[in-house]
N, C-alpha and C. Protein backbone atom coordinates (compact mmCIF):
# COMPACT_ATOMS: atom_id res chain seq x y z
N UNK A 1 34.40 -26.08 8.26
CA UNK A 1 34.43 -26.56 6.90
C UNK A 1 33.22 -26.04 6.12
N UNK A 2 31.91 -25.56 6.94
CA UNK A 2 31.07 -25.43 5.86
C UNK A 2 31.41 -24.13 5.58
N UNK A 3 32.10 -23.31 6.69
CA UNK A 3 32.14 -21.58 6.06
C UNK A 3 33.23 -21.43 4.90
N UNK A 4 33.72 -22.51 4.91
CA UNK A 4 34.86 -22.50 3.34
C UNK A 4 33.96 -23.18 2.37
N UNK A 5 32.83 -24.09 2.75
CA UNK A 5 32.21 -23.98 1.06
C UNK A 5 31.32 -23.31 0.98
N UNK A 6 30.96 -22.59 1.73
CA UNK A 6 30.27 -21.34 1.43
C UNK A 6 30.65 -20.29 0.99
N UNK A 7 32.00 -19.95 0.87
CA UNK A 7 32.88 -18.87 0.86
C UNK A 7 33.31 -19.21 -0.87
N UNK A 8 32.85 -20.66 -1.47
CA UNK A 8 33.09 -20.75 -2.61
C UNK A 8 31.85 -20.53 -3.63
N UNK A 9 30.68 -20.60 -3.19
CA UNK A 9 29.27 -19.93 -3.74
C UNK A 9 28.96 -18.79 -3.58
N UNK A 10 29.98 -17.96 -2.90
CA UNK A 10 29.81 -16.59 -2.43
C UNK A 10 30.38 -15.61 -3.95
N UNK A 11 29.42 -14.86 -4.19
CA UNK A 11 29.99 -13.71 -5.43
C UNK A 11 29.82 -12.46 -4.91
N UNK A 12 30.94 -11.68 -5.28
CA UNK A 12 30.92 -10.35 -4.65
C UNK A 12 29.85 -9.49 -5.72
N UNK A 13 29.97 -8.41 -4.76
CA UNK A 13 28.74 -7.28 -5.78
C UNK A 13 29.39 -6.50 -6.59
N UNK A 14 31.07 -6.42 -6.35
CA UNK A 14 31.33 -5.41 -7.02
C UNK A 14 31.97 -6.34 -8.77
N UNK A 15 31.39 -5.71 -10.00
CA UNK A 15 31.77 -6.77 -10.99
C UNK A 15 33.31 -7.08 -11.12
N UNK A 16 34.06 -7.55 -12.17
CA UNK A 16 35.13 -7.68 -11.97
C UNK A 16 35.70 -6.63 -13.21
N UNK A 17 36.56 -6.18 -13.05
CA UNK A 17 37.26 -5.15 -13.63
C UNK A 17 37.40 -5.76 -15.49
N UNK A 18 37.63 -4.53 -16.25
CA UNK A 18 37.32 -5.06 -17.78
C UNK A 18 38.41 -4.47 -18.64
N UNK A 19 38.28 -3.14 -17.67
CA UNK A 19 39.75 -2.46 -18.94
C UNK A 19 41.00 -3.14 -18.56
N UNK A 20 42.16 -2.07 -19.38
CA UNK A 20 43.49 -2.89 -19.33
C UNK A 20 44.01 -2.65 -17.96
N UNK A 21 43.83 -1.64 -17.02
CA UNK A 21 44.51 -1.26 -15.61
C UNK A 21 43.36 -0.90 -14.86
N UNK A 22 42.01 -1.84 -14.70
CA UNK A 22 40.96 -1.78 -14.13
C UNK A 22 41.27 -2.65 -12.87
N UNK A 23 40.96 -2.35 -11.40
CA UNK A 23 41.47 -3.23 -10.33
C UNK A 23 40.08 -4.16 -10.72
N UNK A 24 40.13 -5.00 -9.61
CA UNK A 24 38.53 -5.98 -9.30
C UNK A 24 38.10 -5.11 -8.32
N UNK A 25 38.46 -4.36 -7.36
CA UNK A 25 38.01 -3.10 -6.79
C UNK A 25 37.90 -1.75 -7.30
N UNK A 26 36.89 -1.55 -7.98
CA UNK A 26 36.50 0.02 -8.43
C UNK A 26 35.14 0.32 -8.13
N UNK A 27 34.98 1.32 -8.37
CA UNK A 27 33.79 2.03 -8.67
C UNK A 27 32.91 1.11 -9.88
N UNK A 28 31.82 1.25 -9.07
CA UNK A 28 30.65 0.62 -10.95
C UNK A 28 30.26 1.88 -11.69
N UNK A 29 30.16 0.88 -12.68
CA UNK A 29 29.23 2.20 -13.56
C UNK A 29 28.70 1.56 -14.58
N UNK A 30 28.02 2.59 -15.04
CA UNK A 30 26.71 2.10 -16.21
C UNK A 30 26.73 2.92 -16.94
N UNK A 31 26.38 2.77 -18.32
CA UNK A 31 26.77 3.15 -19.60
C UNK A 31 24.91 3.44 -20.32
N UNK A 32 24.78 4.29 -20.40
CA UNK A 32 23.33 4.21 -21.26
C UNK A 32 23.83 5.11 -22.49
N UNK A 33 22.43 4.13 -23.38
CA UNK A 33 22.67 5.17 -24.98
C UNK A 33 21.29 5.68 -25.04
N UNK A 34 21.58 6.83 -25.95
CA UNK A 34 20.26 7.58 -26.33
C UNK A 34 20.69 8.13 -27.75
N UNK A 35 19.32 8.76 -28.27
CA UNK A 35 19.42 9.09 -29.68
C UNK A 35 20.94 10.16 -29.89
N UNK A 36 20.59 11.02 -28.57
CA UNK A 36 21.58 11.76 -28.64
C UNK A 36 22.77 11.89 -28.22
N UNK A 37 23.18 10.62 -27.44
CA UNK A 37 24.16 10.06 -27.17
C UNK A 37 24.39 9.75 -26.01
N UNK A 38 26.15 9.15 -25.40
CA UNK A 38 25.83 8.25 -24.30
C UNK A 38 26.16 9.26 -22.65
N UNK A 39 25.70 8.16 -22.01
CA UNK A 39 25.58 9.02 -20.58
C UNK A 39 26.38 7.67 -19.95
N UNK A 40 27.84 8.13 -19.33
CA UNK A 40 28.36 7.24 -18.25
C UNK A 40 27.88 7.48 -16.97
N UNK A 41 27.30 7.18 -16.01
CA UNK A 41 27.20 7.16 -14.43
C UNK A 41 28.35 6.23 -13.96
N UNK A 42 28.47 7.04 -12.60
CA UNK A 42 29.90 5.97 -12.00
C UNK A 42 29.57 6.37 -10.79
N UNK A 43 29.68 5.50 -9.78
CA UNK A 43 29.40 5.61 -8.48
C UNK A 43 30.94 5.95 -7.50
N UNK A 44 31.09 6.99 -7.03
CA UNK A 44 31.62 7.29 -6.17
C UNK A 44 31.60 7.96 -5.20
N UNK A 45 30.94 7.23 -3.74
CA UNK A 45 30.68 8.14 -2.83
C UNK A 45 31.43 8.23 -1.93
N UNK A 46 31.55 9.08 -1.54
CA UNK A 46 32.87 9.81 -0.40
C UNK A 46 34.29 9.76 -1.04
N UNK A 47 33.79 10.44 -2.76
CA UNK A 47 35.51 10.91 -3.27
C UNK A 47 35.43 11.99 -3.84
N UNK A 48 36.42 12.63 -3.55
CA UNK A 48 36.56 14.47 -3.29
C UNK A 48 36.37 14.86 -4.50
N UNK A 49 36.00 15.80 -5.19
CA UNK A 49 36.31 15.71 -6.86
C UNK A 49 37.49 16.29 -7.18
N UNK A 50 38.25 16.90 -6.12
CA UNK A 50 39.61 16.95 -7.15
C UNK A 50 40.32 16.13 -6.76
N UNK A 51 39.85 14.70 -6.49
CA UNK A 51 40.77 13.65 -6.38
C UNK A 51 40.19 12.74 -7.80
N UNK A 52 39.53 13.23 -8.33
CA UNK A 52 39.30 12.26 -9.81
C UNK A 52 39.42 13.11 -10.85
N UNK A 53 39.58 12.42 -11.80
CA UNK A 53 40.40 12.78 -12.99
C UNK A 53 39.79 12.58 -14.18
N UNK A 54 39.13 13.01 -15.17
CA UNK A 54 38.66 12.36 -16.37
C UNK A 54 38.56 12.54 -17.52
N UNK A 55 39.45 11.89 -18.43
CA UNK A 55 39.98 12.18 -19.50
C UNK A 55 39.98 11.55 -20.84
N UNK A 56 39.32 12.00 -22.12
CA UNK A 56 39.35 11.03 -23.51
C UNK A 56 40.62 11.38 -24.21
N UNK A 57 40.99 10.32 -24.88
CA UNK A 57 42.33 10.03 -25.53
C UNK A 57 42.07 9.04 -26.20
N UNK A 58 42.24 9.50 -27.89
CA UNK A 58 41.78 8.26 -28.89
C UNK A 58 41.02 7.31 -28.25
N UNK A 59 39.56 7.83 -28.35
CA UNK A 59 38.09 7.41 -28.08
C UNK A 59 38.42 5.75 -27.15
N UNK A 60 39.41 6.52 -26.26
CA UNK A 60 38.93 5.98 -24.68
C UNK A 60 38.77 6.81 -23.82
N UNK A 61 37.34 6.73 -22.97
CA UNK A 61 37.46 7.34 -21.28
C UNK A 61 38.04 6.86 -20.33
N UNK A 62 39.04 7.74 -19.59
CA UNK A 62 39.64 7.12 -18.37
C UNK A 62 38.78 7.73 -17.07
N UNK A 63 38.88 7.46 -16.15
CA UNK A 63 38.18 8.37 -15.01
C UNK A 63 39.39 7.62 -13.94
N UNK A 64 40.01 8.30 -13.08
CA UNK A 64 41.09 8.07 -12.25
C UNK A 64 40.56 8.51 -11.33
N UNK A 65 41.45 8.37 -10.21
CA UNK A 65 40.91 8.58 -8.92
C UNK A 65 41.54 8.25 -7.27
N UNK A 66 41.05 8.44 -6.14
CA UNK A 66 41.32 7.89 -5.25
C UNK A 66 40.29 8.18 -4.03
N UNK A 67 40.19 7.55 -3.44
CA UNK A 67 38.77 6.76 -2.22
C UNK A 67 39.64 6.84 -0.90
N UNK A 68 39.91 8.41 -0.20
CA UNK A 68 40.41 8.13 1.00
C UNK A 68 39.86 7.36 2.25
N UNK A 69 40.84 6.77 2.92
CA UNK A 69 40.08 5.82 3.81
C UNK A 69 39.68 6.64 5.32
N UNK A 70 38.21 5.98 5.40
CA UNK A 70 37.70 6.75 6.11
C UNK A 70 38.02 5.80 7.76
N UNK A 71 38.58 6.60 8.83
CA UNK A 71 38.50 5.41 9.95
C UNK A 71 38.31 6.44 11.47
N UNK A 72 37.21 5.64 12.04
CA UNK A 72 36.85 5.91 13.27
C UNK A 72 37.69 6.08 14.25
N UNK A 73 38.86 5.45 14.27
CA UNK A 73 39.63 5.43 15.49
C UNK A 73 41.17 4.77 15.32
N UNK A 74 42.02 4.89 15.66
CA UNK A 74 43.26 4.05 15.49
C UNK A 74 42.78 2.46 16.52
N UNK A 75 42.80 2.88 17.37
CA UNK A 75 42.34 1.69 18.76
C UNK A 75 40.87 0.95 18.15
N UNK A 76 40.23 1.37 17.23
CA UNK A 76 39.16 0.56 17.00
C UNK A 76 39.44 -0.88 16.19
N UNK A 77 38.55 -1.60 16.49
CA UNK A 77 38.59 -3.07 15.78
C UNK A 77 37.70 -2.75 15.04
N UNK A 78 38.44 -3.06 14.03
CA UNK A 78 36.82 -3.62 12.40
C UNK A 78 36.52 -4.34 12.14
N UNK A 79 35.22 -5.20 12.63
CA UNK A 79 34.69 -6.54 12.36
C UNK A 79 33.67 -6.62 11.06
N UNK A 80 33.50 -5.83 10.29
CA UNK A 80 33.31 -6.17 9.29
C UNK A 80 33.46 -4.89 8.16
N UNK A 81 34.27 -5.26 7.20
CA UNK A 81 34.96 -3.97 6.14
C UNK A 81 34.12 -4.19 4.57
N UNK A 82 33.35 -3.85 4.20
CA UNK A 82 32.68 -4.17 2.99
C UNK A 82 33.00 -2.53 1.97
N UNK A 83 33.50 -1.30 2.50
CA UNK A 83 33.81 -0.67 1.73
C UNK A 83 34.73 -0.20 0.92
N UNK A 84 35.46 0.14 0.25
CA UNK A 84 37.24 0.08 -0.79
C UNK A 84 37.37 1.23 -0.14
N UNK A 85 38.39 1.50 -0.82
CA UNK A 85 38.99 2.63 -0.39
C UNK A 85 40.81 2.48 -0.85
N UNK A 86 40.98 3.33 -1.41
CA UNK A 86 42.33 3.48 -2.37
C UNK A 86 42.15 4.31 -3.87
N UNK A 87 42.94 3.94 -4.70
CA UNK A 87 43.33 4.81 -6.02
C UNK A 87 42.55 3.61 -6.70
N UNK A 88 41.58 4.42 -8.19
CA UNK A 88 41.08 3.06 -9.13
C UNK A 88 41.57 3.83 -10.28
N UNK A 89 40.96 3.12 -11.11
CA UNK A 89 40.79 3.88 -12.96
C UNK A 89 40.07 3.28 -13.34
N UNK A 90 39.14 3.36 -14.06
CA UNK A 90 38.21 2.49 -14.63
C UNK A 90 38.26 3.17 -16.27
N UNK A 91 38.29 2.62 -17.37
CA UNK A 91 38.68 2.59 -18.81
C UNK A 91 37.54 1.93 -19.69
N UNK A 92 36.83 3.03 -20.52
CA UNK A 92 36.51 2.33 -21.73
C UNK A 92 36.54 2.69 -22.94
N UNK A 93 36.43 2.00 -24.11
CA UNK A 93 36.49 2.53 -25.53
C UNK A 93 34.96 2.87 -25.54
N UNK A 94 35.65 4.12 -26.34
CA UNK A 94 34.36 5.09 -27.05
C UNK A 94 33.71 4.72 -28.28
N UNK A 95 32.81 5.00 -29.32
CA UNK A 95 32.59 4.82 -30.39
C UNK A 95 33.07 5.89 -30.93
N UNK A 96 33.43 5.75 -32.13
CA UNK A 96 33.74 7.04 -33.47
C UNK A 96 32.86 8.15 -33.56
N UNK A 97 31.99 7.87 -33.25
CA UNK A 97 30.82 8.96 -33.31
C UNK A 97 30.29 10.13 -32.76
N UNK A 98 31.36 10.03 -31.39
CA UNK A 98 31.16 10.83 -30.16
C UNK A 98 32.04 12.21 -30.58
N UNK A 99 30.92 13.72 -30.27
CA UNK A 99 31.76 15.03 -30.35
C UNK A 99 32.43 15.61 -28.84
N UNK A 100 33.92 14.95 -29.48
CA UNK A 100 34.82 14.97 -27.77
C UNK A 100 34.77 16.37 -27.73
N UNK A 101 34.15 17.55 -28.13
CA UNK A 101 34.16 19.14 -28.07
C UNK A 101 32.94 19.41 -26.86
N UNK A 102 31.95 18.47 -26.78
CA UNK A 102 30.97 19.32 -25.96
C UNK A 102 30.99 17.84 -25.10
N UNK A 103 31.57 17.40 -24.12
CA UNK A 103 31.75 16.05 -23.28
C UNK A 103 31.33 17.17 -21.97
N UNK A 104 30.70 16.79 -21.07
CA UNK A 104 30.53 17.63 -20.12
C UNK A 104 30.65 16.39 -18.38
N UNK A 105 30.93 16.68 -17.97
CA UNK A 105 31.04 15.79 -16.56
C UNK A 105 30.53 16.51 -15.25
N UNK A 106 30.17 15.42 -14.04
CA UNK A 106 29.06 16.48 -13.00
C UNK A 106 29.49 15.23 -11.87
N UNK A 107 30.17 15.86 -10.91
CA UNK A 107 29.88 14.93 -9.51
C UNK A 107 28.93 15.51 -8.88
N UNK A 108 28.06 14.83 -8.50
CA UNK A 108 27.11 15.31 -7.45
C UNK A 108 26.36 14.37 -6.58
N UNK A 109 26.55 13.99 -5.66
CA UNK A 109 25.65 13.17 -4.38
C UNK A 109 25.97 11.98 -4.51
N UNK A 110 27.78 11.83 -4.67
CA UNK A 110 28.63 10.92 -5.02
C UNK A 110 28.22 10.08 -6.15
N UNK A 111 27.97 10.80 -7.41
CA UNK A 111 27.64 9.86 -8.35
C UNK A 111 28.06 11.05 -9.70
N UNK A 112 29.03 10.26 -10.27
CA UNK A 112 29.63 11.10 -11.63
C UNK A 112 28.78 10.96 -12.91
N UNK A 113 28.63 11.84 -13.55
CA UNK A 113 27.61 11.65 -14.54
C UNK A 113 28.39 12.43 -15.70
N UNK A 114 29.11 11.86 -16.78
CA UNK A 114 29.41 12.15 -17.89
C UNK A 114 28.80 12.26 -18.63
N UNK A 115 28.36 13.30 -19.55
CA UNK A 115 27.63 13.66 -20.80
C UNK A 115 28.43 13.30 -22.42
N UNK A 116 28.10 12.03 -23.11
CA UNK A 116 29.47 12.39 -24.22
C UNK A 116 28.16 12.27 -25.77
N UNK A 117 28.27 13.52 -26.17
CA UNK A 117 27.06 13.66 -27.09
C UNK A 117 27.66 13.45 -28.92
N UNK A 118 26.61 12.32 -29.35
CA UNK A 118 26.72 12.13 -30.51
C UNK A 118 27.45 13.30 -31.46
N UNK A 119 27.54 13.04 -32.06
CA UNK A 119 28.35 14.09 -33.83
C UNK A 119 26.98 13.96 -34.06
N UNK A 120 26.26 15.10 -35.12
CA UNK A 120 25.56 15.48 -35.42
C UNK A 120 25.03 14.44 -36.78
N UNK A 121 26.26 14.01 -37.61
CA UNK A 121 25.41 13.43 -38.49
C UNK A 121 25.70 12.13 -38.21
N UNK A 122 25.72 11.66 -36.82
CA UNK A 122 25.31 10.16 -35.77
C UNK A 122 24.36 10.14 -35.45
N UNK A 123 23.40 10.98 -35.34
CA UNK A 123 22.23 10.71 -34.93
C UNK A 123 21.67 10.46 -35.93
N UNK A 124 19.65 9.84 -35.50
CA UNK A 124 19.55 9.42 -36.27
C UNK A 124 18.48 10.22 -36.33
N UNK A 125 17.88 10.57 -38.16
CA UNK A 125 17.13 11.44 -38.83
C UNK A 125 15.86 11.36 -38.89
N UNK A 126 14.68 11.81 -38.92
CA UNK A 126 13.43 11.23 -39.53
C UNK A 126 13.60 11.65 -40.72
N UNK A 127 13.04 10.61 -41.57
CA UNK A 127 12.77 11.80 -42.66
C UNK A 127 11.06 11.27 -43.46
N UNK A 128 10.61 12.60 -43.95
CA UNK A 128 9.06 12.54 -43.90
C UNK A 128 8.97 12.03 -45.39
N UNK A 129 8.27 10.60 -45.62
CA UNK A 129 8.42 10.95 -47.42
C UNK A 129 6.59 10.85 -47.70
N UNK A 130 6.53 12.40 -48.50
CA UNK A 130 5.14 12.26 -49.03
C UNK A 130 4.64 11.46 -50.29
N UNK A 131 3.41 10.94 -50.01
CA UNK A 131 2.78 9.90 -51.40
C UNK A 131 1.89 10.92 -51.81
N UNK A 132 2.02 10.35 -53.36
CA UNK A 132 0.54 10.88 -53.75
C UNK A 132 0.56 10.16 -54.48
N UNK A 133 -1.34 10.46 -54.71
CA UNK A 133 -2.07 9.45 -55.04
C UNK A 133 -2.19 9.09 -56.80
């Protein structure tokens, strides 16, 4: 009885899914902004890159995919499974501002790194104003 109320204070690590065909099992990722625009990271390690997919369509990113399952043995027992493994998608809306012409994407050391760079007159300007006296 106590490992069932423990099993009810228990939160998983992975967050829970947000888009419209997001599982509760995906990949995470993190979203940063900069002057010059945003950078998605998405964690996927041990997925092939031509098993993911990633695509804007009226300023949403999709990133598709699939996580073959990795297994030691047919005859082996698995006493404890903490990694996914299957097909995800993970989905988000873009802002208006983004030039879908120069979007650039990079798997490398299982971690996807999308480049999606501001429109030019989205960024933001200095501008110098001189006084006199």
């Amino acid at each position: 009885m106590q490992d069932e109320i423990n099993k009810l204070f228990q939160f998983g690590r992975v967050p829970d899914a947000t888009g419209l065909f997001d599982r509760t099992v995906s990949p995470a990722l993190d979203v940063v902004e900069s002057a010059e625009g945003y950078t998605v990271i998405c964690d996927l390690p041990g997925v092939d890159p031509k098993d993911i997919d990633v695509n804007i369509l009226d300023n949403v990113l999709t990133i598709k995919g699939e996580k073959k399952e990795v297994s030691e043995s047919r005859d082996a027992k698995v006493y404890k499974k903490e990694t996914w493994s299957g097909s995800f998608q993970r989905t988000l809306s873009l802002p208006t501002s983004l030039d879908n012409s120069k979007v650039e994407a990079e798997l490398k050391n299982g971690i996807l790194r999308i480049v999606l760079p501001k429109r030019e007159e989205a960024k933001p300007k200095q501008i110098t104003v001189n006084l006199k006296a």
